[in-house]
N, C-alpha and C. Protein backbone atom coordinates (compact mmCIF):
# COMPACT_ATOMS: atom_id res chain seq x y z
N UNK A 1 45.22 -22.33 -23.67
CA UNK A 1 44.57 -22.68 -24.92
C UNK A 1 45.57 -23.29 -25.91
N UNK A 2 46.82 -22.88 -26.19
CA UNK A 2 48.07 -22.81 -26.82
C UNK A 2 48.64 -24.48 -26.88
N UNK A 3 48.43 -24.29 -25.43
CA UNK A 3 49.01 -25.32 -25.07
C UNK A 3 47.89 -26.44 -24.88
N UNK A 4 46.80 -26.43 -25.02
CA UNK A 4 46.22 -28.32 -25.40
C UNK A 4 45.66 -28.59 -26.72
N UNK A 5 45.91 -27.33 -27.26
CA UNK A 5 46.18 -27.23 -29.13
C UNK A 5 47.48 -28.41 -29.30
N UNK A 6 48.37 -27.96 -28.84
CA UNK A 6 49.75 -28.25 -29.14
C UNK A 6 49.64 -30.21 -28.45
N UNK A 7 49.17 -30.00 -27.53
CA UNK A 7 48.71 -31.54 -26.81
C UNK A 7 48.10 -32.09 -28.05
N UNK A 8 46.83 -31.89 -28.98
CA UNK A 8 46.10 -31.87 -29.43
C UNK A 8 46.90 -32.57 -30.64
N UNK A 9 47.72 -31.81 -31.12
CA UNK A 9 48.54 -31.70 -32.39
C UNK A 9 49.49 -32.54 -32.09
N UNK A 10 50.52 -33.17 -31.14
CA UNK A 10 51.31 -33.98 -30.61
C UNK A 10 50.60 -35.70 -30.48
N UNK A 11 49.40 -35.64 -30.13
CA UNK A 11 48.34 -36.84 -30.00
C UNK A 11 48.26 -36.98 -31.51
N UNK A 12 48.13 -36.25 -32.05
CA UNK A 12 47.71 -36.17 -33.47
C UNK A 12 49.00 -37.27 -34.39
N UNK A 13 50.13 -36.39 -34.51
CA UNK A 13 51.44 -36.43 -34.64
C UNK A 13 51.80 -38.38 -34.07
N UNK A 14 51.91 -38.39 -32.80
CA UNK A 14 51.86 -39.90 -32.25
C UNK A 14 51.21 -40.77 -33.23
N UNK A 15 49.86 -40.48 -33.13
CA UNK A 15 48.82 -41.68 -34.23
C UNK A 15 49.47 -42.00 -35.41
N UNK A 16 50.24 -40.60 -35.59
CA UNK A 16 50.89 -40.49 -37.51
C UNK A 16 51.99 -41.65 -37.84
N UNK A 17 52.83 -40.95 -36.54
CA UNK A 17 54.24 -41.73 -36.51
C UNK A 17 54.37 -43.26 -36.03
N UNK A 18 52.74 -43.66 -35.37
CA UNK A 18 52.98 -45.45 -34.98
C UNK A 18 52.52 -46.03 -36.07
N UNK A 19 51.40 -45.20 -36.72
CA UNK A 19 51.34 -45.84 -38.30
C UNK A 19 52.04 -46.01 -39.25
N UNK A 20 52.77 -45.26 -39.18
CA UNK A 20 54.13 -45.15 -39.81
C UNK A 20 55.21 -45.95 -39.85
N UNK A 21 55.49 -46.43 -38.47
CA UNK A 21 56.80 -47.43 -37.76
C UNK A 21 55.95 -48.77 -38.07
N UNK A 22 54.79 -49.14 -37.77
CA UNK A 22 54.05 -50.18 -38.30
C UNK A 22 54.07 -50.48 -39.58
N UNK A 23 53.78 -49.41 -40.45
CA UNK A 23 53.68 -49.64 -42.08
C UNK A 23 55.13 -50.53 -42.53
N UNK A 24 56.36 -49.47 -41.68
CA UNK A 24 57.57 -49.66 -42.10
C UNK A 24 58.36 -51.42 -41.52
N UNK A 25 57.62 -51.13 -40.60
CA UNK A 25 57.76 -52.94 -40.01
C UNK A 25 57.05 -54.27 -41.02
N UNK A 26 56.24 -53.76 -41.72
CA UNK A 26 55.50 -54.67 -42.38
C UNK A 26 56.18 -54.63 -43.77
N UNK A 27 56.86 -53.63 -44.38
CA UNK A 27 57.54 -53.27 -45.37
C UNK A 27 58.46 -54.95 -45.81
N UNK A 28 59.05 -55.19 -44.69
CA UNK A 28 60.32 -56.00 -44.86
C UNK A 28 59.48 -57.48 -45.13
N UNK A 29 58.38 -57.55 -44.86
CA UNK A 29 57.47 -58.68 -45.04
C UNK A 29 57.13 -58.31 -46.74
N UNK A 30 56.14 -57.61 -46.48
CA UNK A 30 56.37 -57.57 -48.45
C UNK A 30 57.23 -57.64 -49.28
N UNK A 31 58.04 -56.99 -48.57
CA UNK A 31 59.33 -56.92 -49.85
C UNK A 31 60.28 -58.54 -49.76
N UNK A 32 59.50 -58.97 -48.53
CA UNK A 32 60.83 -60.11 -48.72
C UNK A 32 61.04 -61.02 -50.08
N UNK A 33 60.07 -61.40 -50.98
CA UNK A 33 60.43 -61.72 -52.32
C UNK A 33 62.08 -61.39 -53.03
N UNK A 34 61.89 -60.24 -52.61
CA UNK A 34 62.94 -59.53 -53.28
C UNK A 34 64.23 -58.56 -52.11
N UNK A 35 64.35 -59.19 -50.64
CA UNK A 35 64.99 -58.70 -49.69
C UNK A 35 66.28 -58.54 -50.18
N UNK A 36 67.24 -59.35 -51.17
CA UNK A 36 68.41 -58.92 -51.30
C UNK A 36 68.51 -57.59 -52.30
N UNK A 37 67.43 -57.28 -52.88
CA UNK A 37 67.92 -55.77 -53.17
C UNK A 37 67.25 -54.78 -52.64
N UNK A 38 66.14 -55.15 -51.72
CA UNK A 38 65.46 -54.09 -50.58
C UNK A 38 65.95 -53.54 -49.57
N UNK A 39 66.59 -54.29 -49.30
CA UNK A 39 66.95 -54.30 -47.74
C UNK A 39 67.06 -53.40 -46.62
N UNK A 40 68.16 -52.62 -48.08
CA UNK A 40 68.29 -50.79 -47.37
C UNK A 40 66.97 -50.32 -47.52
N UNK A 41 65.90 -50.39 -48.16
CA UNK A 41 64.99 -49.37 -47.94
C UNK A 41 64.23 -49.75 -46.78
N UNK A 42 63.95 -51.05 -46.64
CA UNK A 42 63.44 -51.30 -45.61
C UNK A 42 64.26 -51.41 -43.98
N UNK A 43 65.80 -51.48 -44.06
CA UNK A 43 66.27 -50.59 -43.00
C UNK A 43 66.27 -49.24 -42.77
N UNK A 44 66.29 -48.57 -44.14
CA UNK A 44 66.00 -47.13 -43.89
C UNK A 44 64.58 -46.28 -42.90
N UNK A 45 63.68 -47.24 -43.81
CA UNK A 45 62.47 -46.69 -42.82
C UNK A 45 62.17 -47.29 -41.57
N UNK A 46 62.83 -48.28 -41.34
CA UNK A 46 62.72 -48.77 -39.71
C UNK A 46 63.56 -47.74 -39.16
N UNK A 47 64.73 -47.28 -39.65
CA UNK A 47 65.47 -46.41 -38.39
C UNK A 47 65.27 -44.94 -39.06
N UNK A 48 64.31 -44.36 -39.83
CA UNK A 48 63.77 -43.10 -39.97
C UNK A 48 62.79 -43.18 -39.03
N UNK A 49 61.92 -44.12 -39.36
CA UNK A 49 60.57 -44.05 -38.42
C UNK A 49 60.85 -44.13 -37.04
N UNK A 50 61.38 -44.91 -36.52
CA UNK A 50 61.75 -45.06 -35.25
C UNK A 50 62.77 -44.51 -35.03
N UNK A 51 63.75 -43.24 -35.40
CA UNK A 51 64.43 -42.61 -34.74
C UNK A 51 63.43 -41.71 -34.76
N UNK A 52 62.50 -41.19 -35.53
CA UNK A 52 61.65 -39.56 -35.60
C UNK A 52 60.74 -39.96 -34.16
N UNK A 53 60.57 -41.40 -33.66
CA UNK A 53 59.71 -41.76 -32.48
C UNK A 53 60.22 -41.61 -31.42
N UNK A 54 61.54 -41.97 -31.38
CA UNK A 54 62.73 -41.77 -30.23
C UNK A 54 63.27 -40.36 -29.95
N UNK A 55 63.48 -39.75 -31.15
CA UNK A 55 64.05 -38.44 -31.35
C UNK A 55 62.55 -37.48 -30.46
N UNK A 56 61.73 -37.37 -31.11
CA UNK A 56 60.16 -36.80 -30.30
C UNK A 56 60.08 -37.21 -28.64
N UNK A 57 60.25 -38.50 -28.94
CA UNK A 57 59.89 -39.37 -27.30
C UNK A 57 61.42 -38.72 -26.58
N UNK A 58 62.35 -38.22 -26.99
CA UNK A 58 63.83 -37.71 -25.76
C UNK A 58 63.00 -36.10 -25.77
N UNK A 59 63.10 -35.17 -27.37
CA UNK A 59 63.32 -33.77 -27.30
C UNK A 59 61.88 -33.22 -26.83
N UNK A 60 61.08 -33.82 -26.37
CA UNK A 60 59.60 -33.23 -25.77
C UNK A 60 59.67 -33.48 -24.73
N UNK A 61 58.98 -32.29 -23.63
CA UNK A 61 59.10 -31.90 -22.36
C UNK A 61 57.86 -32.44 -21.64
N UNK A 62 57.31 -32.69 -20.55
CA UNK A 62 56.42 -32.72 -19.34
C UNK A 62 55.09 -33.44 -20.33
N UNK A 63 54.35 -32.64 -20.72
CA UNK A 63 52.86 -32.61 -20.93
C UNK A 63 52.79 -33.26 -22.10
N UNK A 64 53.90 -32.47 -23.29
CA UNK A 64 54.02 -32.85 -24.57
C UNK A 64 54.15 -33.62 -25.07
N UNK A 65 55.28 -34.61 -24.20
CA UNK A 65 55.82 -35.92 -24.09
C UNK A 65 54.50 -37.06 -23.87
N UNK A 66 54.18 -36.65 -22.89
CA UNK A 66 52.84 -37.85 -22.41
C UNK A 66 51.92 -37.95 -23.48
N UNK A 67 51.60 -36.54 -24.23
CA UNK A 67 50.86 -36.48 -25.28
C UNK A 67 50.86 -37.38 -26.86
N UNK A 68 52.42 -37.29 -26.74
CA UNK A 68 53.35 -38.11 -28.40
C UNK A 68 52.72 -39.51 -27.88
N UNK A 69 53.25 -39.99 -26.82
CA UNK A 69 53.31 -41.21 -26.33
C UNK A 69 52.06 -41.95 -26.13
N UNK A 70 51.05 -41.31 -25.94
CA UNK A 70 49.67 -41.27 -25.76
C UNK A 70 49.12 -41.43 -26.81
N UNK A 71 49.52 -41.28 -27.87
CA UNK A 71 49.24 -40.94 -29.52
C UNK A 71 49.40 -42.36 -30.09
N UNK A 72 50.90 -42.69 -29.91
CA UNK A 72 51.25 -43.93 -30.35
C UNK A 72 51.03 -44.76 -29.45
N UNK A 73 50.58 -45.20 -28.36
CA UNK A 73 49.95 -46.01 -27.86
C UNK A 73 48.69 -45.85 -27.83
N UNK A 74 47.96 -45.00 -28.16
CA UNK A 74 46.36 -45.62 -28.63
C UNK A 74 46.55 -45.62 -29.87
N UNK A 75 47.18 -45.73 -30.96
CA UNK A 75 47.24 -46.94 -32.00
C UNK A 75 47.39 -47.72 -32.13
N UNK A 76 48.55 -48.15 -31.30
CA UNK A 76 48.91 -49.62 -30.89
C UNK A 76 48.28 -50.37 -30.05
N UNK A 77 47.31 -49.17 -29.56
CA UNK A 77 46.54 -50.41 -28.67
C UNK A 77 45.40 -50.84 -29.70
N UNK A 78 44.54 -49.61 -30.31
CA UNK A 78 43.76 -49.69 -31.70
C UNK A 78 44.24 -51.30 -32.67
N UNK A 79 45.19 -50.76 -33.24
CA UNK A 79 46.11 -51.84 -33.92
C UNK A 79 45.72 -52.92 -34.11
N UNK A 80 46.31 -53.43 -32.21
CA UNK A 80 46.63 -55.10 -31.78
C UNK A 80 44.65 -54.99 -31.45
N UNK A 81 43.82 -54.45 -31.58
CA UNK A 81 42.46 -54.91 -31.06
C UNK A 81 41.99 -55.36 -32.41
N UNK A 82 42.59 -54.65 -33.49
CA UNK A 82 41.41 -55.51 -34.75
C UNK A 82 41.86 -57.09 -35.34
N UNK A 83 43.10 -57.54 -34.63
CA UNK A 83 43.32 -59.01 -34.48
C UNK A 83 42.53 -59.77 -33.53
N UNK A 84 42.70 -59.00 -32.20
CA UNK A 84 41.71 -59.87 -31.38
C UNK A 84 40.21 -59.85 -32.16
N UNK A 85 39.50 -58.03 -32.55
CA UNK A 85 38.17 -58.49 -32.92
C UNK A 85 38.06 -59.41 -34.06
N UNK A 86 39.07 -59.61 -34.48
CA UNK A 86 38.99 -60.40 -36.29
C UNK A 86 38.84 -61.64 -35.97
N UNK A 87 39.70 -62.53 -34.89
CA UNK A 87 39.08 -63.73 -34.18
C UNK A 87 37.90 -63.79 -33.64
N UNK A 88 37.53 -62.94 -32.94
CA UNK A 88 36.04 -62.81 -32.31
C UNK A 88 34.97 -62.94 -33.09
N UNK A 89 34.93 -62.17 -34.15
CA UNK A 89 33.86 -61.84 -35.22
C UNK A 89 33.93 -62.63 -36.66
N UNK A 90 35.12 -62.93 -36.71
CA UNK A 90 35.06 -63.70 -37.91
C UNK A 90 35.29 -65.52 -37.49
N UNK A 91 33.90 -66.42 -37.13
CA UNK A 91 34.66 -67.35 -37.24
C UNK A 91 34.50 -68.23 -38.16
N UNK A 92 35.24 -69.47 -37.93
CA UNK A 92 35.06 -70.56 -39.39
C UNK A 92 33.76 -70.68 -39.26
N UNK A 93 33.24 -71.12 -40.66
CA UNK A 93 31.94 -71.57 -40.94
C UNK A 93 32.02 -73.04 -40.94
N UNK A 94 30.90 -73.49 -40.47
CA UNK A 94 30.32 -74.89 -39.62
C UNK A 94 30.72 -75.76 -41.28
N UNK A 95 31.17 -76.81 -41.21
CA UNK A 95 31.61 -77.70 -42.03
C UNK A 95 30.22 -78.20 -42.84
N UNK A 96 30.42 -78.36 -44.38
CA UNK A 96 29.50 -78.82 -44.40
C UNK A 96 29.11 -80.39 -44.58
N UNK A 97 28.09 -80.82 -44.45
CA UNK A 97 27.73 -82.02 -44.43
C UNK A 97 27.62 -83.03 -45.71
């Protein structure tokens, strides 16, 4: 029981932390206006976020592991689908005459 709580909570955890490494990837795009005095913050949270992803993805064992990983890849797969549906569903409107 303990243990697909903990699966549960690790899947959970994954979703948190790819939203996270994403947010922080997009950071350096906003801020670029102003990148020469950002810079560090937006290196900071690229290698917070993605060491807390790396750090999880080495120090978790068997089940737990598949679970983190499982987490952040169905966000990322989530993610990259509302570009494809945003082409699909949104298209140009017919020119007018």
């Amino acid at each position: 029981m303990m243990s697909w709580l903990a699966d549960a909570a690790l899947f959970a955890c994954g979703l948190h932390v790819c939203m996270r490494l994403i947010a922080a990837a997009y950071r350096g795009i906003d801020l670029w206006y102003t990148i020469r005095i950002a810079y560090p913050a937006v290196v900071r949270g690229l290698l917070a976020w993605g060491g807390a992803a790396g750090a999880l993805a080495i120090l978790l064992d068997g089940s737990h592991r598949a679970a983190f990983l499982s987490g952040m890849t169905a966000f990322l797969v989530f993610y990259s689908s509302l570009y494809v549906l945003r082409y699909l569903v949104m298209r140009r409107p017919a020119p007018l005459e």
